[in-house]
C-alpha atoms as a PDB file:
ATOM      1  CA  UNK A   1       0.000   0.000   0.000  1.00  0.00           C
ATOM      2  CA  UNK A   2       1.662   3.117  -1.006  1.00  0.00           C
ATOM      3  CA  UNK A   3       2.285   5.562   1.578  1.00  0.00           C
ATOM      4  CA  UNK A   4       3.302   9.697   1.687  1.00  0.00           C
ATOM      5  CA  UNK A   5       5.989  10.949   3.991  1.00  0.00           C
ATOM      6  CA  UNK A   6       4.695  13.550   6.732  1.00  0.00           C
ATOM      7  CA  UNK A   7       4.683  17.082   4.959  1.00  0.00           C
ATOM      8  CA  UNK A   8       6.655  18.328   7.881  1.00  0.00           C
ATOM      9  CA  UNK A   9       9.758  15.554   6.923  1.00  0.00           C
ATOM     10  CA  UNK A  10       9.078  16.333   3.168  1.00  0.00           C
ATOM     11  CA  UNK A  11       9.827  20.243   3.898  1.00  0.00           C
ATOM     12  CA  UNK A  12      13.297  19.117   5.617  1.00  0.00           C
ATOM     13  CA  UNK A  13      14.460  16.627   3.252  1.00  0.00           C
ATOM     14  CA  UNK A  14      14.169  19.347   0.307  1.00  0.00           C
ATOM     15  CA  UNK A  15      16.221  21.913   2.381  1.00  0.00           C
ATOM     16  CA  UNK A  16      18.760  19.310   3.915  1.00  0.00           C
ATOM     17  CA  UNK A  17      19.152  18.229  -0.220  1.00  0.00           C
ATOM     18  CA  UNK A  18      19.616  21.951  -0.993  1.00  0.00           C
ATOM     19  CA  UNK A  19      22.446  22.416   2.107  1.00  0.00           C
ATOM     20  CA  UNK A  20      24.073  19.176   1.274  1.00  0.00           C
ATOM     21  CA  UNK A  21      24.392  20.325  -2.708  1.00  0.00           C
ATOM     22  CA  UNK A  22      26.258  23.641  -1.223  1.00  0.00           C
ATOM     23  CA  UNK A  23      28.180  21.660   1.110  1.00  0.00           C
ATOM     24  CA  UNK A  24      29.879  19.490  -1.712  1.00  0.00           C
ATOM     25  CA  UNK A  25      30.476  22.726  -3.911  1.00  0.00           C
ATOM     26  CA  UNK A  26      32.662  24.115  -0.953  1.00  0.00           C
ATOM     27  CA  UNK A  27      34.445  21.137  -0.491  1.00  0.00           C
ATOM     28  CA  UNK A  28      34.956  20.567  -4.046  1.00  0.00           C
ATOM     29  CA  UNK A  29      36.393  23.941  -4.763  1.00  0.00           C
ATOM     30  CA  UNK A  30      39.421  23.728  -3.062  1.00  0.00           C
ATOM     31  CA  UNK A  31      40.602  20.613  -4.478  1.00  0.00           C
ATOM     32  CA  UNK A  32      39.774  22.016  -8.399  1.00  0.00           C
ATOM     33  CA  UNK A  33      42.121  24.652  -7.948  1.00  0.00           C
ATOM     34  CA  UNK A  34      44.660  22.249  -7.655  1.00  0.00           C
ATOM     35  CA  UNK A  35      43.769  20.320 -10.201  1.00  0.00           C
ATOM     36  CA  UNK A  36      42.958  23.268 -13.078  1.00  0.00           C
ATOM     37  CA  UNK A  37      45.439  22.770 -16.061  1.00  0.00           C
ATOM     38  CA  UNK A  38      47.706  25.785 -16.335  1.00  0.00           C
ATOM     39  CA  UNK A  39      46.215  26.605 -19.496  1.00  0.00           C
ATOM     40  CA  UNK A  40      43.372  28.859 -17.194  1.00  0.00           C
ATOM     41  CA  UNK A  41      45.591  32.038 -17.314  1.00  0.00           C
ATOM     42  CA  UNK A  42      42.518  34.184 -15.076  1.00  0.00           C
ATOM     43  CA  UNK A  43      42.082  32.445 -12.150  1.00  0.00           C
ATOM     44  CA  UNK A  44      39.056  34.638 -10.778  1.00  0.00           C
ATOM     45  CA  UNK A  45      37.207  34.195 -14.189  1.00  0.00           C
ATOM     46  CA  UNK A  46      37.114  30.422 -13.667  1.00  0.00           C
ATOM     47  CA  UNK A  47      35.741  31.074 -10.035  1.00  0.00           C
ATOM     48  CA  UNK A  48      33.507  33.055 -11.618  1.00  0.00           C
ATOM     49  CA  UNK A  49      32.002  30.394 -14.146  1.00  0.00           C
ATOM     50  CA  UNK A  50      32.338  28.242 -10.778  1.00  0.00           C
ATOM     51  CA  UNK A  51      29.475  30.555  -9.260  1.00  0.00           C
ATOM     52  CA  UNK A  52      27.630  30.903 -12.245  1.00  0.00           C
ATOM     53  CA  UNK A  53      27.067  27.289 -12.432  1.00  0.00           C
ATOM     54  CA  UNK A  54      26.253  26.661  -9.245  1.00  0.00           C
ATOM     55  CA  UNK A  55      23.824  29.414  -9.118  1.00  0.00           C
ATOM     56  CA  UNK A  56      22.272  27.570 -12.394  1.00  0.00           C
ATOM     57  CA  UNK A  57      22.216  24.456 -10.559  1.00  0.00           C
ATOM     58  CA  UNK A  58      20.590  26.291  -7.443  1.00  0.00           C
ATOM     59  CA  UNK A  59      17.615  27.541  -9.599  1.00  0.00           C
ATOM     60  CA  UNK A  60      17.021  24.221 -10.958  1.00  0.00           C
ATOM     61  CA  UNK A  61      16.960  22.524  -7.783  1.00  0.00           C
ATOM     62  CA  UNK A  62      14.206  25.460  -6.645  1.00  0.00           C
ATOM     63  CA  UNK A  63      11.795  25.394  -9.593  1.00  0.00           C
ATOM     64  CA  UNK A  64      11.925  21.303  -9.276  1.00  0.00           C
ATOM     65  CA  UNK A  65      10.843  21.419  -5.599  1.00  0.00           C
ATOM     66  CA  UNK A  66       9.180  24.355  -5.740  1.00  0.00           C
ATOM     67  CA  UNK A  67      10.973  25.888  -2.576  1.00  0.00           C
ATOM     68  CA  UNK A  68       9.952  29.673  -3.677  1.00  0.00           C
ATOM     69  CA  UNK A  69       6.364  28.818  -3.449  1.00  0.00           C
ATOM     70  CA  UNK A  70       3.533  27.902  -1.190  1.00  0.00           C
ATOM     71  CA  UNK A  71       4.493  24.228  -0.417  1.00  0.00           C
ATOM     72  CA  UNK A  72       0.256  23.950   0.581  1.00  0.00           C
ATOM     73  CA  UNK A  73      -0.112  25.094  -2.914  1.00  0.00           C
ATOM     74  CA  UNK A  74       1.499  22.453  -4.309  1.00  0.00           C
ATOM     75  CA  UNK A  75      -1.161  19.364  -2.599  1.00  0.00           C
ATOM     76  CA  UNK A  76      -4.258  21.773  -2.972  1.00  0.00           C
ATOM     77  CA  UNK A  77      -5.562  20.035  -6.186  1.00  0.00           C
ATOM     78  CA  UNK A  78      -4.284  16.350  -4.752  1.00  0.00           C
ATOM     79  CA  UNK A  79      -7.323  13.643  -4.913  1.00  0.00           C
ATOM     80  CA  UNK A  80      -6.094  12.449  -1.955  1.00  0.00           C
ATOM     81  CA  UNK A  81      -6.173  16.241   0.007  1.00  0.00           C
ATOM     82  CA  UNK A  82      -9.599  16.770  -1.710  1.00  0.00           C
ATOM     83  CA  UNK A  83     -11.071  13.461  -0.088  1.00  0.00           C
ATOM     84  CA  UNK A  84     -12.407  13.545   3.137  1.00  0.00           C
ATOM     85  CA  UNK A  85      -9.490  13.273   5.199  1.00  0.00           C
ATOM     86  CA  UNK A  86      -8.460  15.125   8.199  1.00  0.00           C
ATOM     87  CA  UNK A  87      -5.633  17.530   7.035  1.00  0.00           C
ATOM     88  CA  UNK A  88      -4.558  18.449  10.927  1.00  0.00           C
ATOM     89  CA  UNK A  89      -3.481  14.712  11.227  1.00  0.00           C
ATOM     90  CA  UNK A  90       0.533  13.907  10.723  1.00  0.00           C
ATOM     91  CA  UNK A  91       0.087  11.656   7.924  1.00  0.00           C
ATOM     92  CA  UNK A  92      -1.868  10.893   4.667  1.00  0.00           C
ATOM     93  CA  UNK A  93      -3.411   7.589   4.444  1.00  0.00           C
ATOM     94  CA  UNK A  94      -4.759   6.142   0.994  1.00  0.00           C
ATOM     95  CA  UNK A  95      -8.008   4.021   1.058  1.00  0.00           C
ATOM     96  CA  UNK A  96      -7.491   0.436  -0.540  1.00  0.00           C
ATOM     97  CA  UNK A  97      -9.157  -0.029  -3.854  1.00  0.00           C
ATOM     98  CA  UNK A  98     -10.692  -3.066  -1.851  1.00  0.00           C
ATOM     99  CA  UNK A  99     -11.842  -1.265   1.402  1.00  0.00           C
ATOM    100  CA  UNK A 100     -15.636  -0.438   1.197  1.00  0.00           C
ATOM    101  CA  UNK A 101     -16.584   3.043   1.653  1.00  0.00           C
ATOM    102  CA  UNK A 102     -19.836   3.788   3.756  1.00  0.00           C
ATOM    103  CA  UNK A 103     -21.692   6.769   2.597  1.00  0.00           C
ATOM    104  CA  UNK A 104     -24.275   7.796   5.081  1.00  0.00           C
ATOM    105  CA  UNK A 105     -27.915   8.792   4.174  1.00  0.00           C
ATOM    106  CA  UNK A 106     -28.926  12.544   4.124  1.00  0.00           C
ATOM    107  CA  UNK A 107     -30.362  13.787   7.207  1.00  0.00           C
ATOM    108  CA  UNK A 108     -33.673  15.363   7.148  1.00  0.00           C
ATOM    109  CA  UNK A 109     -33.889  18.653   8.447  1.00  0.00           C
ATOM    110  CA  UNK A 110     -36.186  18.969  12.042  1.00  0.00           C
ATOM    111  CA  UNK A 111     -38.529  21.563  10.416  1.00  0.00           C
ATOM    112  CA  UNK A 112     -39.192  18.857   7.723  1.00  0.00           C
ATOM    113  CA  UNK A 113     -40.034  16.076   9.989  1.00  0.00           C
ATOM    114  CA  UNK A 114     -42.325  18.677  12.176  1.00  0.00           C
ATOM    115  CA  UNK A 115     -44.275  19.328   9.205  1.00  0.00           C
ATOM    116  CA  UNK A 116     -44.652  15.669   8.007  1.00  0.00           C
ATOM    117  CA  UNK A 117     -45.873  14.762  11.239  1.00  0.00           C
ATOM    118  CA  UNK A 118     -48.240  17.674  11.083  1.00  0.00           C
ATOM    119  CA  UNK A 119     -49.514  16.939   7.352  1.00  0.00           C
ATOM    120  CA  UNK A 120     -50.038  13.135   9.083  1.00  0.00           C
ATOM    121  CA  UNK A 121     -52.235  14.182  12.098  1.00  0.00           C
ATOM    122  CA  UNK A 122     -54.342  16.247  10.265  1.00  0.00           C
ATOM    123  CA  UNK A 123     -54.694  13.473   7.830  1.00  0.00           C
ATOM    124  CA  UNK A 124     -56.016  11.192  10.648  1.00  0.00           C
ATOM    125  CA  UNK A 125     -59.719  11.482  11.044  1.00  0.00           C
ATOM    126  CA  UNK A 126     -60.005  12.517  15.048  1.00  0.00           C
ATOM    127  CA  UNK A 127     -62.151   9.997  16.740  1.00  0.00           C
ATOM    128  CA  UNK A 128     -65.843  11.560  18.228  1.00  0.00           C
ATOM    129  CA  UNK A 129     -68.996  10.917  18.932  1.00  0.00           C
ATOM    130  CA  UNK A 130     -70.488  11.897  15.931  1.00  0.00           C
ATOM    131  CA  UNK A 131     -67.852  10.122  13.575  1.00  0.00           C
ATOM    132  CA  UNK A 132     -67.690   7.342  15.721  1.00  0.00           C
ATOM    133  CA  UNK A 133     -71.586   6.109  16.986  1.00  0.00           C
ATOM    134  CA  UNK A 134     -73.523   8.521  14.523  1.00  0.00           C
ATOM    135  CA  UNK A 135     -75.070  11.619  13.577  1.00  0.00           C
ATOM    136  CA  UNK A 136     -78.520  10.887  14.621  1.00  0.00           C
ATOM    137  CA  UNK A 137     -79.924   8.704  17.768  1.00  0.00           C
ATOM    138  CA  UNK A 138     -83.195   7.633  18.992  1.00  0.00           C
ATOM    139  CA  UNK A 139     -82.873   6.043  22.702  1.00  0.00           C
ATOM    140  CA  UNK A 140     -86.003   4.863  24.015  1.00  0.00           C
ATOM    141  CA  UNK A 141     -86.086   3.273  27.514  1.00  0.00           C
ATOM    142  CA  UNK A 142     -87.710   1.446  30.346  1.00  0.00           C
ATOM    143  CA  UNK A 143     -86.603   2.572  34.058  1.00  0.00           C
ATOM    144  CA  UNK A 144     -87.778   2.901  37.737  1.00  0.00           C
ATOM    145  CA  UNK A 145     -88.487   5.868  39.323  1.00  0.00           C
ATOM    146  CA  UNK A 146     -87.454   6.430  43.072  1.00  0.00           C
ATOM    147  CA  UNK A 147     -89.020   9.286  44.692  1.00  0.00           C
ATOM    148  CA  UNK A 148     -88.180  10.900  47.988  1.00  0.00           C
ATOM    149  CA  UNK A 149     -88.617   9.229  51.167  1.00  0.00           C
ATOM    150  CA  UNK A 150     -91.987  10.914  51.226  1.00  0.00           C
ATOM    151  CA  UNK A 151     -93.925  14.425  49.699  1.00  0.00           C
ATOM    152  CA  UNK A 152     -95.196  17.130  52.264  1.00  0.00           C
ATOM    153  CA  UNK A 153     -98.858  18.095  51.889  1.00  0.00           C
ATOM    154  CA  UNK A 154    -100.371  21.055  52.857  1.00  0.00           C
ATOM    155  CA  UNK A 155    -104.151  20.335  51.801  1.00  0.00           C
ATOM    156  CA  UNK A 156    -105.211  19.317  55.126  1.00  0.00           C
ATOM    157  CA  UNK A 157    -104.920  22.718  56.599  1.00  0.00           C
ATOM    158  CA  UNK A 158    -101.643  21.635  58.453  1.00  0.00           C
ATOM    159  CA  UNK A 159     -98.285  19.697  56.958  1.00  0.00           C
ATOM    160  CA  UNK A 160     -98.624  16.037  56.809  1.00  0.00           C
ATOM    161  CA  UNK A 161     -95.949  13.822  55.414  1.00  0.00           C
ATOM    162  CA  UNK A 162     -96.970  11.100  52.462  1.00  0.00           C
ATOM    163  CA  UNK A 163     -95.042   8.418  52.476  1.00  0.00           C
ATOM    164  CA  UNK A 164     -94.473   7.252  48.699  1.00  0.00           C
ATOM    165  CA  UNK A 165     -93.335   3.618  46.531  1.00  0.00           C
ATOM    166  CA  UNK A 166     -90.899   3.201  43.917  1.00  0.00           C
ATOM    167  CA  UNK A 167     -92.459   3.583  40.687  1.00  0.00           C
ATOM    168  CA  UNK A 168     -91.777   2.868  37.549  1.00  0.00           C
ATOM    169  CA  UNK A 169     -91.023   5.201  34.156  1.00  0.00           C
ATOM    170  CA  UNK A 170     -90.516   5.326  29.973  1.00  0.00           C
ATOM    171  CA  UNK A 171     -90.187   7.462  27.592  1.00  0.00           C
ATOM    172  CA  UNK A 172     -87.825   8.201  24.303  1.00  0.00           C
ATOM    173  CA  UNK A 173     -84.755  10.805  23.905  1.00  0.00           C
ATOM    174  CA  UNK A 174     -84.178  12.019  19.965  1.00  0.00           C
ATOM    175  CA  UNK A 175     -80.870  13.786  19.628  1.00  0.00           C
ATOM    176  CA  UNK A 176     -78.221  14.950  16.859  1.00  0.00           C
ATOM    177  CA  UNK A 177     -74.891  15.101  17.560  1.00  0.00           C
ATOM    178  CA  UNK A 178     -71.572  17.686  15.950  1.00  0.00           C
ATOM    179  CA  UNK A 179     -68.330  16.041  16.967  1.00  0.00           C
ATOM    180  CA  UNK A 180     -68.695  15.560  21.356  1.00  0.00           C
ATOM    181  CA  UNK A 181     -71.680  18.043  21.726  1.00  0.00           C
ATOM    182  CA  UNK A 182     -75.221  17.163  21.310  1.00  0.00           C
ATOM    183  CA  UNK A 183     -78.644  18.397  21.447  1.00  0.00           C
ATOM    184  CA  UNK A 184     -81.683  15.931  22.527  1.00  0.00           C
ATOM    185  CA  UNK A 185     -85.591  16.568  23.342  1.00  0.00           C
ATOM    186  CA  UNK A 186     -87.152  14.035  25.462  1.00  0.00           C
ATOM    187  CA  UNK A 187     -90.684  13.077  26.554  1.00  0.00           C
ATOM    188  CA  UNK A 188     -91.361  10.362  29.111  1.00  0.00           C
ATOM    189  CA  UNK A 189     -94.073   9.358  31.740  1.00  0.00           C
ATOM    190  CA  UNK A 190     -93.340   8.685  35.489  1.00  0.00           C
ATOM    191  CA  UNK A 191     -95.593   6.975  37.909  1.00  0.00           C
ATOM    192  CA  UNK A 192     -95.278   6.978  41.936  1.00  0.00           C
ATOM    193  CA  UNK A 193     -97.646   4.952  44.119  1.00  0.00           C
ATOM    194  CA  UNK A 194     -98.802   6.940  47.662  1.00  0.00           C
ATOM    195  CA  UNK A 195     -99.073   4.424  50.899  1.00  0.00           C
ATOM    196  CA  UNK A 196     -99.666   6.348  53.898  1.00  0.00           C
ATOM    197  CA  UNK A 197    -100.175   9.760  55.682  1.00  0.00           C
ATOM    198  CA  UNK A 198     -98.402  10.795  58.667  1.00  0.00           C
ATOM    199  CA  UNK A 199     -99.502  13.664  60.615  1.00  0.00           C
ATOM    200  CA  UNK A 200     -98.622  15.987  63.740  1.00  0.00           C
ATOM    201  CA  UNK A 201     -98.595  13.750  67.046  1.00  0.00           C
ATOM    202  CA  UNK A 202    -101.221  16.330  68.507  1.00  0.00           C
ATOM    203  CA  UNK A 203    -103.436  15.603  65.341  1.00  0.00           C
ATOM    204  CA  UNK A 204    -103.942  11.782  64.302  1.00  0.00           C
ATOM    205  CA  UNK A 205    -101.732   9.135  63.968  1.00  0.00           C
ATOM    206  CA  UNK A 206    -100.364   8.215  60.959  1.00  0.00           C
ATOM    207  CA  UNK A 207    -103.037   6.375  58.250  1.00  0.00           C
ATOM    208  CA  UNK A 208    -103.254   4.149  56.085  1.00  0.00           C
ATOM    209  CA  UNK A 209    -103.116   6.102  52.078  1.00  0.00           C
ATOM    210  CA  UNK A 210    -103.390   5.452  48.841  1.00  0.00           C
ATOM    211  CA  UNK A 211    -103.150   7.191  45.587  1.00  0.00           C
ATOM    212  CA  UNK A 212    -100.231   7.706  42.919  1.00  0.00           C
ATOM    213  CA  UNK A 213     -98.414  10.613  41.290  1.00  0.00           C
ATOM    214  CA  UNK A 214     -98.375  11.120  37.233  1.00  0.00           C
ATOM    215  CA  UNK A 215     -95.740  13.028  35.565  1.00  0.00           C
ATOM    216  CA  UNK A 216     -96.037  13.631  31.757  1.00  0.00           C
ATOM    217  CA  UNK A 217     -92.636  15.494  31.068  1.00  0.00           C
ATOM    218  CA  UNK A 218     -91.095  17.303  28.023  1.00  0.00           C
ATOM    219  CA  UNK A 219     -87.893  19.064  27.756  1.00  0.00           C
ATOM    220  CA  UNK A 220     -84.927  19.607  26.104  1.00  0.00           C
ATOM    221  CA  UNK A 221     -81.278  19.016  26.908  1.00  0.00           C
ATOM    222  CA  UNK A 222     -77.701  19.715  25.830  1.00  0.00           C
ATOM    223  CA  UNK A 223     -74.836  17.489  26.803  1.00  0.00           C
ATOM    224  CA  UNK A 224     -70.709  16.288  25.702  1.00  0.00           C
ATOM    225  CA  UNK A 225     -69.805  12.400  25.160  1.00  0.00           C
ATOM    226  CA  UNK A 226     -66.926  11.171  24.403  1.00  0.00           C
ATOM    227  CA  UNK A 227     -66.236   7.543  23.076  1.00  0.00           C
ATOM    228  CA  UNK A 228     -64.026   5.055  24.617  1.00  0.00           C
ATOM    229  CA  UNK A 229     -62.092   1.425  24.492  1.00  0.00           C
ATOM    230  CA  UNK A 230     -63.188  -0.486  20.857  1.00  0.00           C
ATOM    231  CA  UNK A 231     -66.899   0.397  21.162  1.00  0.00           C
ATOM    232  CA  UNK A 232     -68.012   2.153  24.639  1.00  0.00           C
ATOM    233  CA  UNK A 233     -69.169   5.716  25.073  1.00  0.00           C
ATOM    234  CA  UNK A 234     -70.225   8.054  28.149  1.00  0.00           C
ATOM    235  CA  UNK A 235     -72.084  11.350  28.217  1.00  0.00           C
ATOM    236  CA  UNK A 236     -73.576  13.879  30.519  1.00  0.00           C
ATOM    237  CA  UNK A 237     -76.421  16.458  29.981  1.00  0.00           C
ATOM    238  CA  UNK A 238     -78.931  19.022  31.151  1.00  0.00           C
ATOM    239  CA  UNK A 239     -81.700  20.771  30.683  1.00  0.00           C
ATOM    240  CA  UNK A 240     -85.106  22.118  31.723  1.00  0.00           C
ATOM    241  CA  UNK A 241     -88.741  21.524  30.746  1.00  0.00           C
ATOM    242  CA  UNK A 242     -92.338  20.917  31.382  1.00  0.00           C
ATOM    243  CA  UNK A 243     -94.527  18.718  32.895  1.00  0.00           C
ATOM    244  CA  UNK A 244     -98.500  18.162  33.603  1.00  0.00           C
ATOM    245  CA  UNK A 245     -98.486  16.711  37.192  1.00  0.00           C
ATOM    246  CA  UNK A 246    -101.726  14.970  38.259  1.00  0.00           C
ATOM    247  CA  UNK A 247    -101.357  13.881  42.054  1.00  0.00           C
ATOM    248  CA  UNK A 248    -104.210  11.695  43.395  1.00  0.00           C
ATOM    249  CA  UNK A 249    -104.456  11.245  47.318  1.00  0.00           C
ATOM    250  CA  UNK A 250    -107.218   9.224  49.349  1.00  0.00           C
ATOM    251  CA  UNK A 251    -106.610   9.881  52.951  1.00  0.00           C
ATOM    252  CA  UNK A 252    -108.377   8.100  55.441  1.00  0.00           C
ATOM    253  CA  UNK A 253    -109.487  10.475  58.388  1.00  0.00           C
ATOM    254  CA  UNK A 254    -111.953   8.172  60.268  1.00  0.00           C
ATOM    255  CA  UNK A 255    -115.185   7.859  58.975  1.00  0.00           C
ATOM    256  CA  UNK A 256    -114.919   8.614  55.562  1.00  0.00           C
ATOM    257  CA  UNK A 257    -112.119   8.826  53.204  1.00  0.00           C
ATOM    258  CA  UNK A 258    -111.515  12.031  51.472  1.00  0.00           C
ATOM    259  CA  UNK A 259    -109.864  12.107  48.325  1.00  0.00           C
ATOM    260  CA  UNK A 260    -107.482  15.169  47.194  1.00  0.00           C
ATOM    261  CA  UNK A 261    -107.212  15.680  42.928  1.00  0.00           C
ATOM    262  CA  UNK A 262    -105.194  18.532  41.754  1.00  0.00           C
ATOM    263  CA  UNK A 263    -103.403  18.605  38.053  1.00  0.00           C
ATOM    264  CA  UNK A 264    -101.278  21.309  36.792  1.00  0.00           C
ATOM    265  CA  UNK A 265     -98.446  22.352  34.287  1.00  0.00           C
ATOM    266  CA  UNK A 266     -95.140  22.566  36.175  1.00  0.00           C
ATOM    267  CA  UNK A 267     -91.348  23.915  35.721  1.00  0.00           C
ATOM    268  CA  UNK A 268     -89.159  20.549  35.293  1.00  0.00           C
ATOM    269  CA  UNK A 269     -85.157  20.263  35.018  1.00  0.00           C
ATOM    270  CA  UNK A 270     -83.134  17.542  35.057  1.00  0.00           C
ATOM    271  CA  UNK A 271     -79.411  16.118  35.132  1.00  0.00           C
ATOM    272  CA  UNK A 272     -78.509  13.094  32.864  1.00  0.00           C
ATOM    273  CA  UNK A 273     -75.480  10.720  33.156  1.00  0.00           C
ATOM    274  CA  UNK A 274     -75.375   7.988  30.579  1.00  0.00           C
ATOM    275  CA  UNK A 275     -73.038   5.114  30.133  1.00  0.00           C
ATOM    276  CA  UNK A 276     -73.459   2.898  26.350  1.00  0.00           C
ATOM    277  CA  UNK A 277     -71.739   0.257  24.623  1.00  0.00           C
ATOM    278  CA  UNK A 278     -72.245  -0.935  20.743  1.00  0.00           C
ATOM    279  CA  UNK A 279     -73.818  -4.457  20.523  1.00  0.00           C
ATOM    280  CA  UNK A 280     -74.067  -4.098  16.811  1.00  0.00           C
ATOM    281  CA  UNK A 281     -73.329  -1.501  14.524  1.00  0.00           C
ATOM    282  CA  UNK A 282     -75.979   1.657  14.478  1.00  0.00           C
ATOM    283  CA  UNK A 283     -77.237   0.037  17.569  1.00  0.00           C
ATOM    284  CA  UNK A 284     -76.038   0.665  21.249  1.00  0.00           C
ATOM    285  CA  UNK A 285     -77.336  -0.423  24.730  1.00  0.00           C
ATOM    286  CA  UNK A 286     -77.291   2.206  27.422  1.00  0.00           C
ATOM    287  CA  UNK A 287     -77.820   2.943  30.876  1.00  0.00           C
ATOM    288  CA  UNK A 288     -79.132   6.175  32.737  1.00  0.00           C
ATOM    289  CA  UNK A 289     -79.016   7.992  35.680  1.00  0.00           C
ATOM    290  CA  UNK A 290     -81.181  11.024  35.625  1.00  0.00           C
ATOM    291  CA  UNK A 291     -82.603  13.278  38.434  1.00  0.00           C
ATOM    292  CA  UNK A 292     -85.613  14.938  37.579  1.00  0.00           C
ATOM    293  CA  UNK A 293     -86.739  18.185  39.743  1.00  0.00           C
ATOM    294  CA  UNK A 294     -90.200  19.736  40.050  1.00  0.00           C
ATOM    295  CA  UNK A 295     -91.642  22.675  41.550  1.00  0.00           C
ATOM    296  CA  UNK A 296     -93.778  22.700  44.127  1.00  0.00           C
ATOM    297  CA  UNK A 297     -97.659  22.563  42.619  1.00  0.00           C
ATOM    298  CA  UNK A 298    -100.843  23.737  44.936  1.00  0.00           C
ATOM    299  CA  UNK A 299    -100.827  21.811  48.182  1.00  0.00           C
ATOM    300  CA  UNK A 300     -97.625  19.222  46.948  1.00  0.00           C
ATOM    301  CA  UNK A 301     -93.940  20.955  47.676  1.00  0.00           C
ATOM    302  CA  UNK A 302     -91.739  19.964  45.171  1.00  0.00           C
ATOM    303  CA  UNK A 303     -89.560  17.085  44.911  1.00  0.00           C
ATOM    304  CA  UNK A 304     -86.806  15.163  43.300  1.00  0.00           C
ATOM    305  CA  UNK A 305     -87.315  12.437  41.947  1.00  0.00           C
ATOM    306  CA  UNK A 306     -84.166  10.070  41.146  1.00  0.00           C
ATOM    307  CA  UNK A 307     -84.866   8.219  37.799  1.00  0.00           C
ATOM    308  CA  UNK A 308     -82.502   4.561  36.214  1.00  0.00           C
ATOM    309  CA  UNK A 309     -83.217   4.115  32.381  1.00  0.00           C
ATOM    310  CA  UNK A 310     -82.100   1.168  30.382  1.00  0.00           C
ATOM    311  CA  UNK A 311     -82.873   0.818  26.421  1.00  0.00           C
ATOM    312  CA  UNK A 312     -81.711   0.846  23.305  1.00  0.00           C
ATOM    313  CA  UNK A 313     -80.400   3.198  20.863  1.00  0.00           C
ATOM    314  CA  UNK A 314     -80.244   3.494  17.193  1.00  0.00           C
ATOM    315  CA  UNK A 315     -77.521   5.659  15.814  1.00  0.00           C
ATOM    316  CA  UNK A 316     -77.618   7.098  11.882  1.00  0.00           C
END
């Protein structure tokens, strides 16, 4: 493998050439003055020719190595200089035809690769409710109702406590949807059963009751779901409404039993916590928890009335 000298020993060889070549001249001199044949009549011309021609050979020895130049000049068009090789190190090493050389792949710039990404998210359809169960849903549903522990009444001329049942409830929600958000109306009917009366200790003790409480309710709600896992969802809403309550008590005070009928249109609002999965596609099960609040209505106060819904939904 063919090697170069360090540049620092090549600069020294050409100078210890050019002292050594000077060095022989001196040494030379004397001894051709003994030997000149006496034919040279000028002695100082013949030491002139002597200087001449060593002057000559001077020059020729500089223009060959290039002394009076730049010696960096002379290795600035070199292949080897031009390759990638370090030019601070101390020598100059030549690559083997037979050696491989490993080229590494361009780098891409980080503002590319920001922007690729970018182009790639926006390229991914983001997951919602809308894009993921549907546009359009119709949920209707089956549920219990549990009212409070009982309803005061004020009919009676004094406040008597009626003790109410778990009832039962139905009804149908119809609601669009734009990405998370949604907007629903709802109608449903809710039924309570009345089972006895308790009154002031200085008054009666408590009776026996009967009777039942009818709730025909409309509203409208708006609410946020987001989807989750390979087919789940959850969502939360609120809104207000109306409803025509029709409350029908038979009290028994002794002899008789008296029987208290009032029906009226009421202020209703409500807060709605749903939880669905997809059992098919366009078609979801669900459950419910809803609190429905009414105003108080003639001699009822109002109530809250805590509702759980399960049905079905279909999703377009």
């Amino acid at each position: 493998m063919p090697k170069f000298l360090p540049k620092t020993y090549q600069y020294i060889h050409v100078e210890s050439l050019s002292l050594g070549i000077w060095m022989c001249l001196i040494l030379v001199l004397p001894l051709s003055t003994f030997a000149q044949p006496t034919s040279v009549s000028n002695q100082a011309a013949y030491y002139d020719q002597l200087e001449e021609r060593a002057r000559s050979l001077s020059e020729k020895l500089a223009a060959f190595t290039d002394t009076k130049k730049n010696p960096v000049q002379r290795y600035e068009n070199s292949p080897v200089l031009n390759s990638d090789v370090d030019l601070n190190s101390s020598f100059v090493k030549i690559a083997d035809e037979n050696e491989s050389i490993s080229i590494s792949s361009p780098q891409i710039p980080t503002s590319v690769q920001d922007e690729t990404v970018e182009i790639l998210e926006d390229d991914v359809e983001r997951l919602t409710m809308q894009s993921r169960v549907g546009k359009y849903y119709i949920q209707p549903f089956l549920g219990i109702s549990i009212p409070p522990h009982h309803i005061n009444f004020k009919g009676l001329g004094y406040l008597a406590e009626i003790k109410t049942e778990i009832g039962h409830a139905v009804g149908i929600n119809i609601g669009r949807r734009w990405g998370n958000f949604e907007a629903e109306i709802h109608y449903g009917y809710v039924n309570t059963e009345f089972k006895k009366a308790i009154y002031p200790a200085f008054y009666h003790h408590p009776q026996h009751a009967s009777g039942q409480s009818e709730l025909f309710n409309g509203g409208a709600r708006l609410g946020y779901g987001l989807p989750f896992g390979t087919g789940g969802w959850f969502r939360f809403a609120s809104g207000v409404g109306f409803a025509n309550r029709k409350d029908v008590l038979n009290l028994d005070l002794g002899p008789t039993i008296t029987t208290f009928l009032e029906s009226e249109t009421i202020f209703t609002y409500d807060f709605l916590f749903s939880l669905g999965y997809e059992v098919k596609k366009d078609l979801d099960a669900f459950v419910a928890y809803r609190v429905l609040g009414m105003v108080s209505k003639g001699d009822f106060d109002e109530s809250a009335m805590h509702l759980l819904q399960l049905g079905l939904g279909a999703n377009f």
